[in-house]
N, C-alpha and C. Protein backbone atom coordinates (compact mmCIF):
# COMPACT_ATOMS: atom_id res chain seq x y z
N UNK A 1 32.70 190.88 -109.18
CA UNK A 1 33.19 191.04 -107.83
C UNK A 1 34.27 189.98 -107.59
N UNK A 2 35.78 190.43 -106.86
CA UNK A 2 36.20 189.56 -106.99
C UNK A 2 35.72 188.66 -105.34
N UNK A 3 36.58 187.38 -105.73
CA UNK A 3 36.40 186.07 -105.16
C UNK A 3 36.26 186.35 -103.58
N UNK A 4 37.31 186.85 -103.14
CA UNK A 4 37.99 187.27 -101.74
C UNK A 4 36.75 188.34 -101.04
N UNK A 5 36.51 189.22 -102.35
CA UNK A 5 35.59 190.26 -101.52
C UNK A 5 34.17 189.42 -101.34
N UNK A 6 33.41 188.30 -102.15
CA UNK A 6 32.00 188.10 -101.55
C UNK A 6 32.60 187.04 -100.51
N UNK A 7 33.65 186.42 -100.26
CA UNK A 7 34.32 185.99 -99.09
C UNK A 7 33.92 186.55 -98.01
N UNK A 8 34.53 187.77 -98.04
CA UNK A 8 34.63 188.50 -96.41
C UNK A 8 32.58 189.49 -96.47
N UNK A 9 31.91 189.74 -97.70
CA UNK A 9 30.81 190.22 -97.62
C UNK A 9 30.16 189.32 -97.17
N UNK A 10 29.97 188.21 -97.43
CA UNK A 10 29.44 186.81 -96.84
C UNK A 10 29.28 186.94 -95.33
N UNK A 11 30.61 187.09 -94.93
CA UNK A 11 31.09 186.68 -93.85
C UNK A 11 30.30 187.76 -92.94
N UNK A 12 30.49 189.00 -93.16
CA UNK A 12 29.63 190.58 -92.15
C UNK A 12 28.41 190.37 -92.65
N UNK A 13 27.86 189.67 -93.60
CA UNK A 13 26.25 189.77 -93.54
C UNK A 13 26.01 188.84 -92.62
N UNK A 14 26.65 187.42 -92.30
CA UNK A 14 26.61 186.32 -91.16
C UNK A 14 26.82 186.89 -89.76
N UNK A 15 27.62 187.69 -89.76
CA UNK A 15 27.86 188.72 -88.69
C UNK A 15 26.82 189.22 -87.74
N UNK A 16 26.19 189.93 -88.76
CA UNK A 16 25.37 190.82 -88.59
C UNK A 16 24.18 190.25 -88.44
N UNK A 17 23.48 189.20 -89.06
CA UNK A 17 22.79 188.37 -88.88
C UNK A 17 22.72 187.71 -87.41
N UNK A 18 23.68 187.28 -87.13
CA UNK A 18 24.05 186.40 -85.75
C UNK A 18 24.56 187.49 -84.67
N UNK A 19 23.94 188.86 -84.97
CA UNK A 19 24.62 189.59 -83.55
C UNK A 19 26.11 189.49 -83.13
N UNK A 20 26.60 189.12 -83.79
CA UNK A 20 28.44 189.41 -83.87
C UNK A 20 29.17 188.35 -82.99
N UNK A 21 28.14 187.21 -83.23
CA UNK A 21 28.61 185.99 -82.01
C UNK A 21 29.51 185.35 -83.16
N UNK A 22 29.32 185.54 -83.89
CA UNK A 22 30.39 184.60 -84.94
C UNK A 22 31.84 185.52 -84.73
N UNK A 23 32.88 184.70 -85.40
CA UNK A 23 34.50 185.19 -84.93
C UNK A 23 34.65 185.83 -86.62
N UNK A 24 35.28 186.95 -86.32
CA UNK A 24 35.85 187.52 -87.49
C UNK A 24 36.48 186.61 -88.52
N UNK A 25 36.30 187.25 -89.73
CA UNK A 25 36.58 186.38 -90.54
C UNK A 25 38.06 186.58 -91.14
N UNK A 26 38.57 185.65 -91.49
CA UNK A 26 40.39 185.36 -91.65
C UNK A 26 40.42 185.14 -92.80
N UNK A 27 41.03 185.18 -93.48
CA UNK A 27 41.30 184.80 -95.03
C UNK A 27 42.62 184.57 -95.67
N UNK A 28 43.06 183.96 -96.67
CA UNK A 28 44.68 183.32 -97.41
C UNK A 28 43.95 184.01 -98.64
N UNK A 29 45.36 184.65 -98.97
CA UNK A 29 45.48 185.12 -100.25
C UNK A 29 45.78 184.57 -101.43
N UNK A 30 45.47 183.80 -102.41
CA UNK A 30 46.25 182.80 -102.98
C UNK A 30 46.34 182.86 -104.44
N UNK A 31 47.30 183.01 -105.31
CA UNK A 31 47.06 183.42 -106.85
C UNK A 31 47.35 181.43 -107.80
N UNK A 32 45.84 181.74 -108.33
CA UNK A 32 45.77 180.43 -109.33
C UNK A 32 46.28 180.15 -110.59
N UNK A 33 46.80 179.66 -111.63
CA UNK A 33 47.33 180.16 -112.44
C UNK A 33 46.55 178.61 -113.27
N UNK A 34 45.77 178.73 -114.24
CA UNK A 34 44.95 178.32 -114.71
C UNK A 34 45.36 177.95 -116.44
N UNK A 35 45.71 176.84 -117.00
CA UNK A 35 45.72 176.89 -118.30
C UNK A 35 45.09 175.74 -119.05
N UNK A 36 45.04 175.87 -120.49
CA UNK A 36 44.14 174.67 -121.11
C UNK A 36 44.53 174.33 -122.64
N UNK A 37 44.14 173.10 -122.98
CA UNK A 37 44.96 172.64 -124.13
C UNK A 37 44.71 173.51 -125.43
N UNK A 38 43.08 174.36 -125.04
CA UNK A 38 42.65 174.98 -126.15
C UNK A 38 42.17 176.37 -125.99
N UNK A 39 42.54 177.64 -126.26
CA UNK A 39 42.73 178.83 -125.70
C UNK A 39 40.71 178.70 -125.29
N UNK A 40 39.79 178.30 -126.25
CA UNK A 40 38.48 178.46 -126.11
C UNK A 40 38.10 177.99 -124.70
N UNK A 41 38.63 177.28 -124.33
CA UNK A 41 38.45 176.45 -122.90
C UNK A 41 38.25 177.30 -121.75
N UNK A 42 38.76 178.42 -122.01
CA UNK A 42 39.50 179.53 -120.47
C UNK A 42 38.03 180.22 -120.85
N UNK A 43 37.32 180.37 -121.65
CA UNK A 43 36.15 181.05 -121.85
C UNK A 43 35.36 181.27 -120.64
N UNK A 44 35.37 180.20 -119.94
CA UNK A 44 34.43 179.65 -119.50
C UNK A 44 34.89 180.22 -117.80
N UNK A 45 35.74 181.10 -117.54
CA UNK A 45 36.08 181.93 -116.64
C UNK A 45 35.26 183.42 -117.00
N UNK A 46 34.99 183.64 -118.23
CA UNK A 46 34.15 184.99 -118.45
C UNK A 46 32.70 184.91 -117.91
N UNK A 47 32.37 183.99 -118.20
CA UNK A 47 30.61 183.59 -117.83
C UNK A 47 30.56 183.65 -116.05
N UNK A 48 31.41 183.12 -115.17
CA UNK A 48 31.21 183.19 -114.15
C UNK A 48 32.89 182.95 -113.27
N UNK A 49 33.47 183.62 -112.98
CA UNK A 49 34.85 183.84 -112.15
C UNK A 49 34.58 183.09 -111.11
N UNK A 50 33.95 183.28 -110.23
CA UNK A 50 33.33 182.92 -109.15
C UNK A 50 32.91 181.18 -109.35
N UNK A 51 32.09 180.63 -109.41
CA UNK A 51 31.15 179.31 -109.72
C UNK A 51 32.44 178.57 -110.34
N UNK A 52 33.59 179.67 -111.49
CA UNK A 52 34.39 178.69 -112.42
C UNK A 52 35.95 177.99 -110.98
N UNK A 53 35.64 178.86 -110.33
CA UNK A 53 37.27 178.69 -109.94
C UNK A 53 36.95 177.78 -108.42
N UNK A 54 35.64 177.41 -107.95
CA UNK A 54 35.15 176.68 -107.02
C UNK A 54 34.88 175.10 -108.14
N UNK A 55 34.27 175.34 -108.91
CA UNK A 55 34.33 174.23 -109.93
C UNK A 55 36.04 173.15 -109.87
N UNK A 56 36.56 174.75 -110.30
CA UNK A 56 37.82 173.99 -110.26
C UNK A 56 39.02 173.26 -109.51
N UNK A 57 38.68 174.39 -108.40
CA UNK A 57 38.81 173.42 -107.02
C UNK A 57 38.66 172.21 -106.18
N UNK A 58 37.32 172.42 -106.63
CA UNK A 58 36.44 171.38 -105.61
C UNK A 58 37.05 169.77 -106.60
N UNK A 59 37.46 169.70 -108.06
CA UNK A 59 37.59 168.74 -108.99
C UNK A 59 39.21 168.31 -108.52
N UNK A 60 40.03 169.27 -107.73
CA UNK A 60 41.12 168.86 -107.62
C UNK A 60 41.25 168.07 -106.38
N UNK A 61 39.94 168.04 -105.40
CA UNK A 61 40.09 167.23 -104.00
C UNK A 61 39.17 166.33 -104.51
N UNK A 62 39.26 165.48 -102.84
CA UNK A 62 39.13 164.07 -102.87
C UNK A 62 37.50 163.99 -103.01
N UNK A 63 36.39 162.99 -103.22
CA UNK A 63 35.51 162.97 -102.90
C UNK A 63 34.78 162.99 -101.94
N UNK A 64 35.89 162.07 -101.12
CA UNK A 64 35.58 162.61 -99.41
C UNK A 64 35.96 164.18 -98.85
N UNK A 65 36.12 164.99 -99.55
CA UNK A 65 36.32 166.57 -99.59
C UNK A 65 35.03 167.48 -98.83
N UNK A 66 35.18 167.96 -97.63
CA UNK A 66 33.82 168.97 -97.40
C UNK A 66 32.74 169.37 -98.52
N UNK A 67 33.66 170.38 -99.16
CA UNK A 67 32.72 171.00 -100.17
C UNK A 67 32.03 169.93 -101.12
N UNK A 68 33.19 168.52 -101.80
CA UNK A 68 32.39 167.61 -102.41
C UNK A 68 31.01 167.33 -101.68
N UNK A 69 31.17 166.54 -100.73
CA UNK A 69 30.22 165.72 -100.01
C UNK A 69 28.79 166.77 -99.68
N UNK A 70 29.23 168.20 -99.29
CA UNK A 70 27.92 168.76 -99.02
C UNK A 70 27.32 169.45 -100.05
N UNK A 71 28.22 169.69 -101.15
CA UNK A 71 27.89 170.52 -102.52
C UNK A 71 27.71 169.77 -103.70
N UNK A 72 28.03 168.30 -103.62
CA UNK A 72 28.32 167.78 -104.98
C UNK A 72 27.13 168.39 -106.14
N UNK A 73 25.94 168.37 -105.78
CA UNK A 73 24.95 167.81 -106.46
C UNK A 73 25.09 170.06 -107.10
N UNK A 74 25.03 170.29 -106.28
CA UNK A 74 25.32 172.08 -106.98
C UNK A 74 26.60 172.39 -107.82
N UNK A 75 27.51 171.55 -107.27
CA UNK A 75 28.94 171.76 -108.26
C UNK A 75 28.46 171.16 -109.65
């Protein structure tokens, strides 16, 4: 599934959950372009798309970063 779609599925199950008091959900479209010193490296986008490209994110901000601080210990 891609990234964007359990984004916005997330988002209408919260919806729906909360009686529609929550605000529609908005989203940025954004294309990553991902490379590595050793073609075996990118592997590691097959096992999980999803988990790999939040991984990789979350490593490019600060520690004081949202997602760091409330996710570290799951990243």
């Amino acid at each position: 599934m891609p990234v964007s779609r359990v984004f916005f599925s997330t988002c209408g199950l919260l919806r729906e959950a909360f009686n529609g008091i929550l605000a529609k959900p908005t989203g940025v479209e954004f294309t990553i372009v991902a490379t590595a010193a050793h073609d075996e490296d990118m592997t590691i986008f097959d096992e999980s798309l999803a988990s790999s490209i939040v991984r990789l994110l979350a490593s490019g901000q600060g520690d004081d970063a949202l997602i760091n601080r409330l996710y570290e210990d799951q990243i």
